[in-house]
N, C-alpha and C. Protein backbone atom coordinates (compact mmCIF):
# COMPACT_ATOMS: atom_id res chain seq x y z
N UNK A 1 192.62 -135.13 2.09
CA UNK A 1 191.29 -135.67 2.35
C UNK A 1 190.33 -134.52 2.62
N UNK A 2 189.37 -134.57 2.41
CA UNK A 2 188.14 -133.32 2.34
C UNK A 2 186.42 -134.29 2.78
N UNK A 3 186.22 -133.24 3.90
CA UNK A 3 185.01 -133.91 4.58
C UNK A 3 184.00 -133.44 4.12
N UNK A 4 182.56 -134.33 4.44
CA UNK A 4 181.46 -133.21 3.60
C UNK A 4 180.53 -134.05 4.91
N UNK A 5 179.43 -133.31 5.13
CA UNK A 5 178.09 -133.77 6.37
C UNK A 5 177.47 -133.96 5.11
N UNK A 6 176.42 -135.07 5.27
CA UNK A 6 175.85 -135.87 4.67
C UNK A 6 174.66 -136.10 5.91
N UNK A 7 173.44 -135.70 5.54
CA UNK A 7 172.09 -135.86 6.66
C UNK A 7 171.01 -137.00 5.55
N UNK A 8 170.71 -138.25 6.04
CA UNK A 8 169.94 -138.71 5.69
C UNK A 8 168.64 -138.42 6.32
N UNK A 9 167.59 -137.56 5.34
CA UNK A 9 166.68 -136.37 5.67
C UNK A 9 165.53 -137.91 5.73
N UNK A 10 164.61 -137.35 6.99
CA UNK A 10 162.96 -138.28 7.50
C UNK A 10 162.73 -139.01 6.39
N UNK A 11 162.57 -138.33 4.93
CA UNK A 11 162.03 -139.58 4.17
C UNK A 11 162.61 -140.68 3.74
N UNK A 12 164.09 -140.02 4.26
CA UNK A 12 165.05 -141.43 3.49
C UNK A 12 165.06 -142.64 4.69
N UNK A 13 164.91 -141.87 6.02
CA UNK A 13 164.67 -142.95 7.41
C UNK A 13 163.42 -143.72 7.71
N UNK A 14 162.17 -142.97 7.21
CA UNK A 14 160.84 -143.25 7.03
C UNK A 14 160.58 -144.51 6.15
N UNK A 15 161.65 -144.34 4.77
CA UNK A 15 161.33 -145.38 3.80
C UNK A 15 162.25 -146.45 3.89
N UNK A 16 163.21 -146.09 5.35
CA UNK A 16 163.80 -147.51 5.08
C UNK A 16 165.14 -147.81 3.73
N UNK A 17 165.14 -146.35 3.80
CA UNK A 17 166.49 -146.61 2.88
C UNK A 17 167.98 -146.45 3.32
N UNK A 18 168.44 -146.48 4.28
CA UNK A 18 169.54 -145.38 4.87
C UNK A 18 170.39 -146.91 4.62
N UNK A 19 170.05 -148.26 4.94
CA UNK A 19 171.52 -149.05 4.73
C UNK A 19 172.15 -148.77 3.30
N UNK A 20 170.75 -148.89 2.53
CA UNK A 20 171.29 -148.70 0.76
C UNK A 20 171.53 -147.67 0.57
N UNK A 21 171.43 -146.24 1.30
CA UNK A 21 172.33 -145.09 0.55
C UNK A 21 173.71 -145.19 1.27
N UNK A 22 173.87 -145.46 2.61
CA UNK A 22 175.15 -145.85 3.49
C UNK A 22 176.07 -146.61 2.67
N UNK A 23 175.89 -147.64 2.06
CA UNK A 23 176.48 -148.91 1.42
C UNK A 23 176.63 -148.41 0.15
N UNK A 24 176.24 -147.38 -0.62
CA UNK A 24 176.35 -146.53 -1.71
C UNK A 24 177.58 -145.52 -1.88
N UNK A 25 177.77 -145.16 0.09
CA UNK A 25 179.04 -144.33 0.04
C UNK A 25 180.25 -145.22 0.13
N UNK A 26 179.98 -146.11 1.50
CA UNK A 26 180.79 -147.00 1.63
C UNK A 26 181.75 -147.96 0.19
N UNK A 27 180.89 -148.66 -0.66
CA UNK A 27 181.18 -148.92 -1.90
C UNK A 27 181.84 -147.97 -2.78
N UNK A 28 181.95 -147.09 -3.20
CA UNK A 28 182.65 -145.95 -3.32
C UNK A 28 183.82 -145.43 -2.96
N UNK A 29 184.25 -146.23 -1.75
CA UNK A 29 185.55 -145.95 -1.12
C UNK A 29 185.20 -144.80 0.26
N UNK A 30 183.98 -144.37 -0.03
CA UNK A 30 184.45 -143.51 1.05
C UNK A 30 184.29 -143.71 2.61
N UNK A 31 185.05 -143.14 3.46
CA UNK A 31 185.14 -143.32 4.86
C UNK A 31 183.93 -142.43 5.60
N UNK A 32 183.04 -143.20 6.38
CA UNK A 32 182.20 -142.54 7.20
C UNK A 32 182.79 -142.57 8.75
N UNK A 33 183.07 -141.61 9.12
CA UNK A 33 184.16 -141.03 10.15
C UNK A 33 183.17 -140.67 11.08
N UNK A 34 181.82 -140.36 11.28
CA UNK A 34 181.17 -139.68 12.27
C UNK A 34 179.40 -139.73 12.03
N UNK A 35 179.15 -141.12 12.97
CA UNK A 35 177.53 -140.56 12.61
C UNK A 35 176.43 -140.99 13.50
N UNK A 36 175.35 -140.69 13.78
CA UNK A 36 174.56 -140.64 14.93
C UNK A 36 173.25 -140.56 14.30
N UNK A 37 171.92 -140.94 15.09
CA UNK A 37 170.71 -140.31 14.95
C UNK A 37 169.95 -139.42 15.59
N UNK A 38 169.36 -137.99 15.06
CA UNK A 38 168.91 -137.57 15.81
C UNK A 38 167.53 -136.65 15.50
N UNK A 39 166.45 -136.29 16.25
CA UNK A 39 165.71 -135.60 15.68
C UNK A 39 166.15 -134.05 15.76
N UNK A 40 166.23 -133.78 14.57
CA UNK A 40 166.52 -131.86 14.43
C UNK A 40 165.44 -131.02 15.07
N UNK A 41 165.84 -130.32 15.79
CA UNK A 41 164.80 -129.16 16.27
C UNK A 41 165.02 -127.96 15.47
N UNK A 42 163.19 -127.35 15.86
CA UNK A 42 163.47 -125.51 14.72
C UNK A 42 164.97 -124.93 14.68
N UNK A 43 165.14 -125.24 16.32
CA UNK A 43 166.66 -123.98 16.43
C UNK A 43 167.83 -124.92 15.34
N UNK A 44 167.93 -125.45 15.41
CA UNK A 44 169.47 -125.86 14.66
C UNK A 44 168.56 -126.34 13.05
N UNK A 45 167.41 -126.29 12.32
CA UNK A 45 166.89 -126.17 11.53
C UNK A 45 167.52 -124.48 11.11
N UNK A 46 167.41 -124.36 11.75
CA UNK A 46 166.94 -122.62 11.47
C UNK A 46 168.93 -122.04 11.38
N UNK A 47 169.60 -122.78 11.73
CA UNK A 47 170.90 -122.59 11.81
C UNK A 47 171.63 -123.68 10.89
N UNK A 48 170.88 -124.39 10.55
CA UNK A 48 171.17 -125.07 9.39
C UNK A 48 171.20 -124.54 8.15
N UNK A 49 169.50 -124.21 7.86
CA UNK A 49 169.27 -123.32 6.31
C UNK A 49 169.62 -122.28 6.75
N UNK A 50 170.22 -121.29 7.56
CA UNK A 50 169.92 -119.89 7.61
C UNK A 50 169.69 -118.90 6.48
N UNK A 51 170.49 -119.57 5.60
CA UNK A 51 170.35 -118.74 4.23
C UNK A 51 168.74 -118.94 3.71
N UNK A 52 168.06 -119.97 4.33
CA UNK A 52 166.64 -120.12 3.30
C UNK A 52 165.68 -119.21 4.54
N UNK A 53 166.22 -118.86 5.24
CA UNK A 53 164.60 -118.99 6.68
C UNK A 53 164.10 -117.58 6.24
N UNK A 54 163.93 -116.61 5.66
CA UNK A 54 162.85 -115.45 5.71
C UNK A 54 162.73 -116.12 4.18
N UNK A 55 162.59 -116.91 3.36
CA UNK A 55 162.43 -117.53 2.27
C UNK A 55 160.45 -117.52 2.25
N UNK A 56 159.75 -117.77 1.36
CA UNK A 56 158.52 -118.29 1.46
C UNK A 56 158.88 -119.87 1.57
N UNK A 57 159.40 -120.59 1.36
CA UNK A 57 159.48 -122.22 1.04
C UNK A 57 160.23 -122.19 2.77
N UNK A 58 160.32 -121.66 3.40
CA UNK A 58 161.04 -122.29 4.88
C UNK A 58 160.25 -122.75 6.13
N UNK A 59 159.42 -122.52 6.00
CA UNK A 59 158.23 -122.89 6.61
C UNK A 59 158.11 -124.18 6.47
N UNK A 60 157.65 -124.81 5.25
CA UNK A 60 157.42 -126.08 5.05
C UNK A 60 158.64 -127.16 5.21
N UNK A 61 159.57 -126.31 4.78
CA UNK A 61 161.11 -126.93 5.17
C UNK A 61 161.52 -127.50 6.36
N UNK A 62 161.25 -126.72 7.86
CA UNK A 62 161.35 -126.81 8.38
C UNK A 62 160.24 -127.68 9.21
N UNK A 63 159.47 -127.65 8.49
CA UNK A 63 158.38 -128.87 9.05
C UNK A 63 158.93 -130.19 8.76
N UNK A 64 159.37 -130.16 7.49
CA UNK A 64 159.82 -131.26 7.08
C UNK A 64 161.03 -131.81 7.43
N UNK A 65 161.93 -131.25 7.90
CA UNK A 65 163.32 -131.56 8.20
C UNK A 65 163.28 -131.94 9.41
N UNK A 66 162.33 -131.34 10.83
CA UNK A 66 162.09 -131.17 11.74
C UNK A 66 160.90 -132.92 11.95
N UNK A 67 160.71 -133.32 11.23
CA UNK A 67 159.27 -134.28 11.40
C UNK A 67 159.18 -135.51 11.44
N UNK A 68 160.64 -135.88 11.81
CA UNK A 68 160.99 -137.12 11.85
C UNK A 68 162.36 -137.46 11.50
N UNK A 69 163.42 -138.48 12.90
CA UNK A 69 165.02 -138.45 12.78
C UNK A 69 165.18 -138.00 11.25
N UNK A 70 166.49 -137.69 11.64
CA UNK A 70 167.61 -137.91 10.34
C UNK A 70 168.93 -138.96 10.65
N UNK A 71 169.91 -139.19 10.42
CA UNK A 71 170.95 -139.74 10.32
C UNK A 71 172.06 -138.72 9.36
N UNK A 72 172.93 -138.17 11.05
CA UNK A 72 173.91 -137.11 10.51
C UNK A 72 175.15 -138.42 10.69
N UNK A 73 176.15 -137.67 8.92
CA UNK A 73 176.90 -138.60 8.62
C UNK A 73 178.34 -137.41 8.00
N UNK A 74 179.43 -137.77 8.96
CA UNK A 74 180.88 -136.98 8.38
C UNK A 74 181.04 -138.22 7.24
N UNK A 75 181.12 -137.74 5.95
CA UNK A 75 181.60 -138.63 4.83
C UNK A 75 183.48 -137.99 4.70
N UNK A 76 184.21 -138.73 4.25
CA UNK A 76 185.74 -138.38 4.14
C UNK A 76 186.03 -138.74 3.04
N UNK A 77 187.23 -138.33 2.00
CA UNK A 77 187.65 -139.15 1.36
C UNK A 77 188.14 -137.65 0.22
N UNK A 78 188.73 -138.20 -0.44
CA UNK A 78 189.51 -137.47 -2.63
C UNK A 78 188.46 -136.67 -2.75
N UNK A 79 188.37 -135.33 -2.53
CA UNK A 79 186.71 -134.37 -3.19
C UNK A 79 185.82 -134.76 -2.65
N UNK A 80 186.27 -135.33 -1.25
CA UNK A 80 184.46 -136.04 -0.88
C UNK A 80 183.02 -135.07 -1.07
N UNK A 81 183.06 -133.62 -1.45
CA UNK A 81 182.11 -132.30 -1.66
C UNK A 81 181.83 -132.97 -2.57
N UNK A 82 182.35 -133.11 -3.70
CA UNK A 82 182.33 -132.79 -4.98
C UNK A 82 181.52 -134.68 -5.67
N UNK A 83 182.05 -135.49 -5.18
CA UNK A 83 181.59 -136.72 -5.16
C UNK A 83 180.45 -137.48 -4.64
N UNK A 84 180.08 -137.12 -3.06
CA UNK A 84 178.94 -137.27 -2.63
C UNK A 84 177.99 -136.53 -3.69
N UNK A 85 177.91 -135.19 -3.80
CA UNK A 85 177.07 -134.48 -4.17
C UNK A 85 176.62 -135.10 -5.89
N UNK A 86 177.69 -135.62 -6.74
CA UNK A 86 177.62 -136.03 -7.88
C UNK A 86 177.31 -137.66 -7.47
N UNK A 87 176.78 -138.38 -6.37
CA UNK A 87 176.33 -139.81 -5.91
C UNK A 87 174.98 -139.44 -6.09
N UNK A 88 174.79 -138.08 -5.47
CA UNK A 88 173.08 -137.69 -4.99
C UNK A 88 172.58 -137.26 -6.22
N UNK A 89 172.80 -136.66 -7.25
CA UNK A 89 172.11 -136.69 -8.81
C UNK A 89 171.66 -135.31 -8.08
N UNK A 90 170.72 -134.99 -9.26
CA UNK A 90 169.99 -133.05 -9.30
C UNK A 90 169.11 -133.34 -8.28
N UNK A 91 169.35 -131.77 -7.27
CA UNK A 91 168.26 -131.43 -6.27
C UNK A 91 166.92 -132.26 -6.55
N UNK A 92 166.10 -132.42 -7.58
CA UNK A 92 164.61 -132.54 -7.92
C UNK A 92 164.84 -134.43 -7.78
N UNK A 93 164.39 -135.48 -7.62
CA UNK A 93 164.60 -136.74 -7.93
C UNK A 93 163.90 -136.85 -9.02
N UNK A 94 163.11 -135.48 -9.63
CA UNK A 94 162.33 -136.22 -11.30
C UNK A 94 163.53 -135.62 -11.79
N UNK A 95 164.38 -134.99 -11.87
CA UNK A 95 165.80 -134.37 -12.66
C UNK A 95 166.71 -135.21 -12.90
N UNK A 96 166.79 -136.15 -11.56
CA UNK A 96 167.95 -136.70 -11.20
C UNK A 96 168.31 -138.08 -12.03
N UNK A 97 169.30 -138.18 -12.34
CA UNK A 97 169.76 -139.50 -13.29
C UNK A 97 169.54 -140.78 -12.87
N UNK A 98 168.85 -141.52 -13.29
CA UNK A 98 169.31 -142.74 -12.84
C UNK A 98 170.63 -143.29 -12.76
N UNK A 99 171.38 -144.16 -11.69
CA UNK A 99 172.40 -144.30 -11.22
C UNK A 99 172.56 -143.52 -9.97
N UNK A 100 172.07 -142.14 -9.93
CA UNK A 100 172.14 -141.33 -8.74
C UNK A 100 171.13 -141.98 -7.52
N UNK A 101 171.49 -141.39 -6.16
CA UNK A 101 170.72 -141.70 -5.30
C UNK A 101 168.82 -141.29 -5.53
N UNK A 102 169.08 -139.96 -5.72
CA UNK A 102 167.81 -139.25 -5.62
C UNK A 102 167.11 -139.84 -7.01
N UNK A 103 168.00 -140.10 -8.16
CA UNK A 103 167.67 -140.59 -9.41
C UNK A 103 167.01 -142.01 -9.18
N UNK A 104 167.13 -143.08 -8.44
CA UNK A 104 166.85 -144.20 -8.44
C UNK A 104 165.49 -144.03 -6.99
N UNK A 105 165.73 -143.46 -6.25
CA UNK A 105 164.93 -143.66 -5.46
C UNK A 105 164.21 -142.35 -5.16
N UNK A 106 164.04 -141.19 -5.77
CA UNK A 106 163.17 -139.84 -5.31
C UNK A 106 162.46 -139.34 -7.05
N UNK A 107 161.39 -138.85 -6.33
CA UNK A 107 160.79 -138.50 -7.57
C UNK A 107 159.81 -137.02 -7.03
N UNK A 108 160.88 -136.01 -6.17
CA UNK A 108 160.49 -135.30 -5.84
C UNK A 108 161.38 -133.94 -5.06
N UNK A 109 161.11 -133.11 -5.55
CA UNK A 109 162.16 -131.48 -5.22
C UNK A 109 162.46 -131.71 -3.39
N UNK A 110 161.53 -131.76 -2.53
CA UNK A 110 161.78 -131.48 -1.22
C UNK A 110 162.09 -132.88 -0.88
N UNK A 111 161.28 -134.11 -1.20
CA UNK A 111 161.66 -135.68 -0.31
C UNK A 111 162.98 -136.09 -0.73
N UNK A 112 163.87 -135.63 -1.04
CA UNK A 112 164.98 -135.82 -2.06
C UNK A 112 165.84 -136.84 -1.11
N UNK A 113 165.82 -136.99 -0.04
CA UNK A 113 166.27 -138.02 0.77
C UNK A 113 167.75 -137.69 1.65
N UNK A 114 168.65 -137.21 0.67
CA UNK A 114 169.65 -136.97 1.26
C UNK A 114 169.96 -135.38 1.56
N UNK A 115 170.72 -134.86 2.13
CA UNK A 115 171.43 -133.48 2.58
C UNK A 115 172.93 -134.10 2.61
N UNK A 116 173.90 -132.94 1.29
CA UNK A 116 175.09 -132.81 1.68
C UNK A 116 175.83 -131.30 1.30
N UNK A 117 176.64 -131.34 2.11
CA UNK A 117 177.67 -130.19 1.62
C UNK A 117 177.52 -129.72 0.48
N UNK A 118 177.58 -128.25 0.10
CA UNK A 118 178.10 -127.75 -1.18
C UNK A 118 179.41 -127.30 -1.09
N UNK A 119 180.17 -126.92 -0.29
CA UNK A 119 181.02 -126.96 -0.30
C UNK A 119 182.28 -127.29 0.92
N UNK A 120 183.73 -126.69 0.91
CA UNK A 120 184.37 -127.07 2.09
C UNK A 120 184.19 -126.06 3.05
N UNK A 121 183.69 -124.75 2.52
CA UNK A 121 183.38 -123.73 3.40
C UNK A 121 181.82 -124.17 4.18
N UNK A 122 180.84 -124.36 3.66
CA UNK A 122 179.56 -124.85 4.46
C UNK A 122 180.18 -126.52 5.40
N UNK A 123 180.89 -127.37 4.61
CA UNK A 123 181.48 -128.60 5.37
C UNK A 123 181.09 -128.47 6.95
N UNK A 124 182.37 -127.24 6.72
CA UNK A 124 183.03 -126.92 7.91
C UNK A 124 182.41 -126.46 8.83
N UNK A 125 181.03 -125.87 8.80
CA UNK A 125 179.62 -125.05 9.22
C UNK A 125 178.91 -125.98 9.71
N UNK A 126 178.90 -126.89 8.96
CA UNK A 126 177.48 -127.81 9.31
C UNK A 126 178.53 -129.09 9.89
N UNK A 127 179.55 -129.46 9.56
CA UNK A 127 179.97 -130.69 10.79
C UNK A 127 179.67 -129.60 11.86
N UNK A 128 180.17 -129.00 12.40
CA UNK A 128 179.86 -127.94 13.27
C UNK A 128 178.87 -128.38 14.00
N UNK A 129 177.90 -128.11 13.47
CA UNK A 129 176.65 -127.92 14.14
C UNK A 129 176.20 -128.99 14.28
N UNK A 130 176.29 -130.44 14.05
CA UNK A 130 175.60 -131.61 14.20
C UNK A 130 176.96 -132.58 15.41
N UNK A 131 178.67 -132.17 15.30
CA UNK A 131 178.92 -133.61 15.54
C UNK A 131 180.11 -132.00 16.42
N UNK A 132 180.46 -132.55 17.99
CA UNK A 132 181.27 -132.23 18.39
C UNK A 132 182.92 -132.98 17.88
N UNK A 133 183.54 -132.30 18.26
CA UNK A 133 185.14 -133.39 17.82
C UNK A 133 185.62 -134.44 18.17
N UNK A 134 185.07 -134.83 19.55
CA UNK A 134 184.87 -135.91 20.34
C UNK A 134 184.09 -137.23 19.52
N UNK A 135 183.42 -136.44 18.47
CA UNK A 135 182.28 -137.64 18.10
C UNK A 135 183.16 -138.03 17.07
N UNK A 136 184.10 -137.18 16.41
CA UNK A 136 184.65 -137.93 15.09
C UNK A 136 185.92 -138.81 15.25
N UNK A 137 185.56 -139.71 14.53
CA UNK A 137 186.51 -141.14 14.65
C UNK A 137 186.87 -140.98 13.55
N UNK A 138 188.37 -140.70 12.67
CA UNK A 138 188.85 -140.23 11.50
C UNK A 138 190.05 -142.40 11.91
N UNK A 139 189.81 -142.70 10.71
CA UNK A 139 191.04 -143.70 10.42
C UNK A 139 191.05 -144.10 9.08
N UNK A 140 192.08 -144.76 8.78
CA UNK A 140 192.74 -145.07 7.23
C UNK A 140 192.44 -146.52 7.34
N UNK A 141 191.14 -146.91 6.80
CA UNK A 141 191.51 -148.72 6.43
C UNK A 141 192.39 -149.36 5.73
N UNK A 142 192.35 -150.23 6.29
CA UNK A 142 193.19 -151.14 5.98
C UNK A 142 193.23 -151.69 4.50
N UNK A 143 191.85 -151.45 3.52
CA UNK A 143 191.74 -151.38 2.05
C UNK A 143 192.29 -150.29 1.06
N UNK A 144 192.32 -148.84 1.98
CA UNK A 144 193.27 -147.78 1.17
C UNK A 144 194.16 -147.74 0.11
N UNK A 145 195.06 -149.07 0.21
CA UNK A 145 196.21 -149.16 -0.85
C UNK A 145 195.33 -149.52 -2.47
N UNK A 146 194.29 -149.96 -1.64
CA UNK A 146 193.41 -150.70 -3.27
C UNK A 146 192.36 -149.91 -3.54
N UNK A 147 192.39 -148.53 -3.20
CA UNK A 147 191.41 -147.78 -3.41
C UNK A 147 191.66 -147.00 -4.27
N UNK A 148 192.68 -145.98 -3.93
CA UNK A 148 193.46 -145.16 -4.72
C UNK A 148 194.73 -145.53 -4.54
N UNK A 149 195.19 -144.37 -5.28
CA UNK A 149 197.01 -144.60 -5.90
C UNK A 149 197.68 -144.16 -4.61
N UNK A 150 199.08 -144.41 -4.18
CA UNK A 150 199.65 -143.56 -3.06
C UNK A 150 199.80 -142.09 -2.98
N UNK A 151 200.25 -141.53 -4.34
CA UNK A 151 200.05 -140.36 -4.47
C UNK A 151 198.90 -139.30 -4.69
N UNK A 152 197.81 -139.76 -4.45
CA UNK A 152 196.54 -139.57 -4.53
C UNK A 152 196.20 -138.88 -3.21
């Protein structure tokens, strides 16, 4: 099993979309193991992107990420990196496919709605920083057998 943080970013909470992207993972099979609301401050903004912050675009980033809750979410499950991220369609929502999240509902590079993992090395960084270990509730439903194969 492989975890990925999944942040439903202000515009996706603003517009009132978070049951229908939630119910998007859920449907999918995957297990949401850990999640809360909270508003992000600069400091854990700033320890979030670290790689973007002497960037010209971090400024506005951080206005934006910072400007209203998010909804931090441990997603679980088969490649959950690799799957969430292929749920959410291309960074841009004018790129993004229909069928995808950002594809059906974003039509824009920064409001893109969701934040997830690129990989198991960042995973592991950013559960980190949003959810102590205490907060994660890891279990196997009771639908598992009809999800995937046993050897899976």
């Amino acid at each position: 099993m492989e975890r990925s943080l999944v942040l439903l970013k202000p515009d996706c909470v603003q517009r009132r979309l978070m049951g229908q992207v939630i119910s998007r993972f859920e449907n999918k099979g995957l297990n949401i193991i850990a999640m809360k609301m909270l508003q992000v401050t600069p400091d854990l903004a700033k320890q979030h992107y670290a790689e973007h912050v002497e960037k010209p675009f971090y400024p506005g980033l951080e206005k934006f990420i910072t400007g209203a809750p998010v909804v931090a979410m441990i997603i679980e499950g088969l490649e959950a990196v690799s799957v969430v991220r292929e749920m959410l369609g291309a960074t841009s929502g004018l790129k993004a496919a229909a069928g995808t999240i950002r594809g059906d509902f974003s039509s824009s590079r920064q409001m893109n709605l969701v934040h997830a993992s690129d990989g198991a090395e960042s995973a592991e960084r950013e559960i980190n920083l949003y959810f102590a270990t205490n907060e994660i509730c890891a279990y196997k439903p009771t639908l598992t057998p009809w999800l995937k194969a046993e050897d899976e």
